[in-house]
Protein backbone atom coordinates (compact mmCIF):
# COMPACT_ATOMS: atom_id res chain seq x y z
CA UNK A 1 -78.78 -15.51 29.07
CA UNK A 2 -80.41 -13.97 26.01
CA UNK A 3 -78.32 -10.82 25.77
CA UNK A 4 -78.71 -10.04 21.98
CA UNK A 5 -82.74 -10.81 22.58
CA UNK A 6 -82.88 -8.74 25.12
CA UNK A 7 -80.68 -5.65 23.99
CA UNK A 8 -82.78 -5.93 20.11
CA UNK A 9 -85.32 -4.22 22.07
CA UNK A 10 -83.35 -1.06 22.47
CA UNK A 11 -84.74 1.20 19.58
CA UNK A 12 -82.56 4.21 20.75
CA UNK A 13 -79.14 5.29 19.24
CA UNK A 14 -76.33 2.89 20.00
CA UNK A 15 -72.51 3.79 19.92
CA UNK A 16 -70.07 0.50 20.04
CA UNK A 17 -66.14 1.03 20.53
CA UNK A 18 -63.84 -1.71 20.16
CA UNK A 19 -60.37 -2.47 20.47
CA UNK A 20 -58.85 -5.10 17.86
CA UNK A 21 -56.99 -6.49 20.29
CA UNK A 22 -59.33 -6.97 22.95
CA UNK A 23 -58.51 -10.25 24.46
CA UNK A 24 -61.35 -10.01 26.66
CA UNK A 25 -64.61 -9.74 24.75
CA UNK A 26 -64.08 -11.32 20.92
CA UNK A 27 -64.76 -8.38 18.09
CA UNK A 28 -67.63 -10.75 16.83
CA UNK A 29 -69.67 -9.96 19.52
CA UNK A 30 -69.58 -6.41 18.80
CA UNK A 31 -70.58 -7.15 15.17
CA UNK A 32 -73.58 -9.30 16.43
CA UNK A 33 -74.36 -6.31 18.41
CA UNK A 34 -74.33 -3.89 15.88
CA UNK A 35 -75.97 -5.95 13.72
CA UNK A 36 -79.35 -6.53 16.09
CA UNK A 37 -79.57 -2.51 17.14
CA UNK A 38 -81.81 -0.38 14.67
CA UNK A 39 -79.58 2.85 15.26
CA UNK A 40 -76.37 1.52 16.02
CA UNK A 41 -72.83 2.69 14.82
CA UNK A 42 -69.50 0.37 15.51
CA UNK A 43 -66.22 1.99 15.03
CA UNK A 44 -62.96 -0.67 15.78
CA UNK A 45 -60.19 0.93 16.94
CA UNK A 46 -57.26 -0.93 15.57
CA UNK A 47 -54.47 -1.88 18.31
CA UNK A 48 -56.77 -0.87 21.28
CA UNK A 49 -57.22 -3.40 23.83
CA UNK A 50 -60.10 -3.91 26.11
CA UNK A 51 -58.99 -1.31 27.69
CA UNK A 52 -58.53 1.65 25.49
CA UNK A 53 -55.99 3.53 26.74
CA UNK A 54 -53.57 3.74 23.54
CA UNK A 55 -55.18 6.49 21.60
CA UNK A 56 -57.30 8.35 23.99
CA UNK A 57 -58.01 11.57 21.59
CA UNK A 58 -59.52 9.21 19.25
CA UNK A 59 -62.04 8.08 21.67
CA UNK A 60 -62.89 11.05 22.84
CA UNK A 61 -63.15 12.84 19.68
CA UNK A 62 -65.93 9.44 18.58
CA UNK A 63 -67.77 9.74 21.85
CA UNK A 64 -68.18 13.81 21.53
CA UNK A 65 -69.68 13.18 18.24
CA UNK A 66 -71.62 10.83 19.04
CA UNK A 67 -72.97 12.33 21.61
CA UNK A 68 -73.54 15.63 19.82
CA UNK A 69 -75.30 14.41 17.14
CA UNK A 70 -77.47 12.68 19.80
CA UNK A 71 -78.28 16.27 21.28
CA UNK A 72 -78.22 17.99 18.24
CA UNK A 73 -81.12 15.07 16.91
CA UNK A 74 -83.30 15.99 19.75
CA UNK A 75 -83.25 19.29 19.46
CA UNK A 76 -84.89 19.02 15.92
């Protein structure tokens, strides 16, 4: 399938978390990813695994901002 074809048309805003030990989906994906999305932002969360239950403040605290500044863009 052409995934990173496909999701290049996406012109909205893009958040990408992921775990450096994800043994699931490689990190280089994510970097291809971030690479191909015009508003993207890609924050690796070091000893996270696919998962992401280790540090669950720290996700939350990048997925509140993220979303705020979303909100907050919109409303301008």
């Amino acid at each position: 399938l052409p995934i990173y074809e496909t999701s290049c048309k996406y012109s909205g805003p893009v958040c990408i978390l992921h775990g450096t030990n994800d043994k699931i989906v490689p990190l280089d994906y994510s970097h291809k990813y971030h690479e191909s999305y015009p508003s993207c932002e890609l924050h690796t969360l070091e000893g996270e695994s696919h998962f992401m239950t280790k540090d669950k403040a720290q996700i939350t605290t990048l997925i509140t901002s993220f979303l705020t500044k979303i909100l907050l863009d919109k409303q301008q």
